[in-house]
Protein backbone atom coordinates (compact mmCIF):
# COMPACT_ATOMS: atom_id res chain seq x y z
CA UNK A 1 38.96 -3.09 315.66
CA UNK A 2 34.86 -3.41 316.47
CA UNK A 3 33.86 -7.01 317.75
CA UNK A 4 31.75 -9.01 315.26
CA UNK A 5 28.22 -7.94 317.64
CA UNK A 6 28.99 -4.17 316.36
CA UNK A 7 29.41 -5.58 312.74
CA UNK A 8 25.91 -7.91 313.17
CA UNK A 9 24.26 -4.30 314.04
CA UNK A 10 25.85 -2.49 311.16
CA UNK A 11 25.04 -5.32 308.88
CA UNK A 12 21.32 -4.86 310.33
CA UNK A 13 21.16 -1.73 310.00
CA UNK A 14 22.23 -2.10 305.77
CA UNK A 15 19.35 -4.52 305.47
CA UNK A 16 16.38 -2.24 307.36
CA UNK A 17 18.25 0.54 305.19
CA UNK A 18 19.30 2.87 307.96
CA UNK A 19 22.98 2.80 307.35
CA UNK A 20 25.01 5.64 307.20
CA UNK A 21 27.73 6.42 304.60
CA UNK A 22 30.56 6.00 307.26
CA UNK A 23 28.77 2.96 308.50
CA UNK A 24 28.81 1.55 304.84
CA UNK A 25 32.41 2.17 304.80
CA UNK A 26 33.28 0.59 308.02
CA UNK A 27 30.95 -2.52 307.09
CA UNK A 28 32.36 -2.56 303.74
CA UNK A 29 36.36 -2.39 304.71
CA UNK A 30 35.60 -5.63 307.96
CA UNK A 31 33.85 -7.49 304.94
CA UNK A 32 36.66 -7.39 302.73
CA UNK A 33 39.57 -8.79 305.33
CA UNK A 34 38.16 -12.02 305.41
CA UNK A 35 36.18 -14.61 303.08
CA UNK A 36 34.47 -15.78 306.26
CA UNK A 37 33.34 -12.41 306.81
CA UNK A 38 31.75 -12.28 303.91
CA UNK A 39 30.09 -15.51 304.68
CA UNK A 40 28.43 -14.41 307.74
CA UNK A 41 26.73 -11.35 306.04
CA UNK A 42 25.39 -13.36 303.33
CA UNK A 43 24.34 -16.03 306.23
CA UNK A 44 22.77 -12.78 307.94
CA UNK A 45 20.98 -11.76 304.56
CA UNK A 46 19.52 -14.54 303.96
CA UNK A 47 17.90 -14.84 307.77
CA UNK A 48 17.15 -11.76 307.14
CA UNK A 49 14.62 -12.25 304.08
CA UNK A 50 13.47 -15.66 305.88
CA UNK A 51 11.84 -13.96 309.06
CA UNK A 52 11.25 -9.92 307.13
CA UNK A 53 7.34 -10.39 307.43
CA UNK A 54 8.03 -10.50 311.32
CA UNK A 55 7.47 -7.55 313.58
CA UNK A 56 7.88 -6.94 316.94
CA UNK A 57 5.39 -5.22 318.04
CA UNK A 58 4.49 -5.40 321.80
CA UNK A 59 1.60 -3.18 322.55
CA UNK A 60 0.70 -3.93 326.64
CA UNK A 61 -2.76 -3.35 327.47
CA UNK A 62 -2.10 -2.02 330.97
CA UNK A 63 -5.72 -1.55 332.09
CA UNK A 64 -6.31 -4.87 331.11
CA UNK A 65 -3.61 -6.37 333.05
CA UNK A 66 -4.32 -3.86 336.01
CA UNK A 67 -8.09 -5.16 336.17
CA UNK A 68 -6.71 -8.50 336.34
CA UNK A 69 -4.59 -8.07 339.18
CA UNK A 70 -7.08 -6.23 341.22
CA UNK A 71 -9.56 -9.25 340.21
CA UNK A 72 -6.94 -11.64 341.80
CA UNK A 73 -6.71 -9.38 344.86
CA UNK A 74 -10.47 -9.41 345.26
CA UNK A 75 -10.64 -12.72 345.65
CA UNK A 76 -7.76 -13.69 347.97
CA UNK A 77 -9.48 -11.19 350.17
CA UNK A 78 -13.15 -13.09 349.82
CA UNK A 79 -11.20 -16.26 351.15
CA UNK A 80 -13.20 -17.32 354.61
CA UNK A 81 -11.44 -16.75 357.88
CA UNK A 82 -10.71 -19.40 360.18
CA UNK A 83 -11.46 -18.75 363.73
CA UNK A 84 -10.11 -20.58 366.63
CA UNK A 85 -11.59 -19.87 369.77
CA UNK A 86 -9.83 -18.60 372.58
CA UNK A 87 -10.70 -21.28 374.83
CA UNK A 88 -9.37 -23.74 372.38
CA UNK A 89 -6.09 -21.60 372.50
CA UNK A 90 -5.47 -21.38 376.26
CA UNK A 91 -6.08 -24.77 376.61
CA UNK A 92 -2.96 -25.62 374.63
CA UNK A 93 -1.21 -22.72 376.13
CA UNK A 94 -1.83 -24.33 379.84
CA UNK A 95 -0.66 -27.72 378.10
CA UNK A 96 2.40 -26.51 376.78
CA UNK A 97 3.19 -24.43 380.51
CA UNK A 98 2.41 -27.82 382.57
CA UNK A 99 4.67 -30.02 380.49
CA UNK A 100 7.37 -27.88 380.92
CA UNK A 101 6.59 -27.51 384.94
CA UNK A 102 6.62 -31.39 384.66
CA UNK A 103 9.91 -31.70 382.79
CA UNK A 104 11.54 -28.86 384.77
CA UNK A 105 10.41 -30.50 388.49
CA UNK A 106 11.61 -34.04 386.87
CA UNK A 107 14.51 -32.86 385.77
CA UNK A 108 15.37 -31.25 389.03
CA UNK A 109 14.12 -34.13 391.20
CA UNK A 110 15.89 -37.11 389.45
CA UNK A 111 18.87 -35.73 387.51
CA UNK A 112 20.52 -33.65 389.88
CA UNK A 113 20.99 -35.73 393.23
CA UNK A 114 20.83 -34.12 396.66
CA UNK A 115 24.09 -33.98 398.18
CA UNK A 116 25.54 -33.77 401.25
CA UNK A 117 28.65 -31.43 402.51
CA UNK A 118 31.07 -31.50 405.23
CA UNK A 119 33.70 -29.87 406.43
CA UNK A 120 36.62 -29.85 409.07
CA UNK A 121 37.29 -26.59 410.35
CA UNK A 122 38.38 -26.64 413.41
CA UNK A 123 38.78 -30.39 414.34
CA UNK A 124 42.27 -31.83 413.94
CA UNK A 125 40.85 -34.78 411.79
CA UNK A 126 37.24 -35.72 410.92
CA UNK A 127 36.12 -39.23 409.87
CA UNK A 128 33.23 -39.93 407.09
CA UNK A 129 31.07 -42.66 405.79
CA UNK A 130 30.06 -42.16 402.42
CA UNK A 131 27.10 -44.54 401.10
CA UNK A 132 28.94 -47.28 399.20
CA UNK A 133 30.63 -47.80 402.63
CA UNK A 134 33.95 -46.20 401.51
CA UNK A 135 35.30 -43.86 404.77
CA UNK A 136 37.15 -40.37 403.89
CA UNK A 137 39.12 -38.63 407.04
CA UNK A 138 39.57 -35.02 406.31
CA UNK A 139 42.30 -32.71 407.66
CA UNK A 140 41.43 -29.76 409.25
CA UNK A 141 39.97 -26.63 407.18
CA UNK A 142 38.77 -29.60 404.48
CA UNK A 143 35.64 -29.84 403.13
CA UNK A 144 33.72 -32.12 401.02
CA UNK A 145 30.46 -33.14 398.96
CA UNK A 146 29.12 -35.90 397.77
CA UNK A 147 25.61 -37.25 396.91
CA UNK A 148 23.53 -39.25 399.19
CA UNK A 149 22.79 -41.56 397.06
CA UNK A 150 25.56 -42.70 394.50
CA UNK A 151 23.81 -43.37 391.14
CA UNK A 152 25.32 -44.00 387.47
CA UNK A 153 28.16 -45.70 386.29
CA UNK A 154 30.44 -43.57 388.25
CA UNK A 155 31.22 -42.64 392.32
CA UNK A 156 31.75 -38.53 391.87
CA UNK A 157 32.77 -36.55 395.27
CA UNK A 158 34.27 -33.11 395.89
CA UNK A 159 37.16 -32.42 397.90
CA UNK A 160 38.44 -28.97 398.99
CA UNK A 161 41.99 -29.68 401.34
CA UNK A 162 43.01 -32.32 402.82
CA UNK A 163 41.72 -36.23 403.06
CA UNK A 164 42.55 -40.18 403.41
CA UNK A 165 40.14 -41.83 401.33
CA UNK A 166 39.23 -45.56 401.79
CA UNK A 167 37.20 -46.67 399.12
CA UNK A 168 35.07 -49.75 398.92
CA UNK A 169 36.31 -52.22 395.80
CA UNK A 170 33.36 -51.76 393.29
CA UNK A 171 35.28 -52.34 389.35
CA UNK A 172 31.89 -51.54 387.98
CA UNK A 173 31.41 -47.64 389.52
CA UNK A 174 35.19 -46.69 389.79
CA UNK A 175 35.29 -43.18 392.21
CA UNK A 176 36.20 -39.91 391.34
């Protein structure tokens, strides 16, 4: 069985009279199995005669529309050019290259602290004073660094081997 879009086309094609027989037949056997069927044809008919005066007719006039477009060209292209001048330009690209020089030499300078490293190779046991006034004896073959200044909220060292620490009491910048 045909869906009810193949029997809107047949039922179109009875009204503009270009039906075939076998079309008529098929239209004529879907409108008699139901009341509703019938229903929608006359529903169709009747649109039908309401809007038969209408066409559709679409007749493009391409060279019309193509001297349009070109029109539309010609005129983005008559838009005025803005010119910077190059001095203008290098001046912001030597800005832009001495802030980051500035941020890079700050960055290195105050974020990453110097530090200090020492080791125990061949000593039998080595003592150290670290800045907050705690004292670290390494073993021998130890090694270890630590800033020279401790800053933040925390005392970081680094230990390779061996050590004693004792640390100065500070609850506020425990050691690490």
């Amino acid at each position: 069985m045909q869906a009810n879009d193949d029997y809107i086309l047949l039922l179109t094609k009875q009204v503009s009279g270009q039906i075939t027989a076998e079309e008529s037949e098929q239209l004529n056997v879907w409108l008699a199995q139901s009341p509703d069927h019938e229903q929608v044809a006359r529903q169709f008919r009747q649109v039908w005669e309401k809007t038969g005066g209408y066409g559709k007719t679409f007749e493009p006039d391409l060279d019309l529309a193509f001297g349009q477009l070109q029109q539309r060209i010609r005129v983005k292209e008559r838009l005025p050019v803005k010119i910077v001048p190059i001095g203008r330009q290098l001046w912001r690209i030597a800005a832009a290259m001495a802030l980051v020089l500035a941020s890079v030499w700050a960055f290195d300078r105050y974020a990453a602290p110097e530090t200090r490293s020492v080791s125990a190779s061949n000593e039998d046991k080595r003592l150290i004073n670290l800045p907050d006034g705690s004292r670290v004896w390494l073993r021998q073959h130890a090694e270890i660094r630590y800033p020279v200044q401790f800053r933040g909220s925390e005392r970081h060292v680094y230990l390779r081997g061996e050590a004693y620490f004792e640390i100065a009491r500070d609850p506020a910048h425990p050691f690490l």
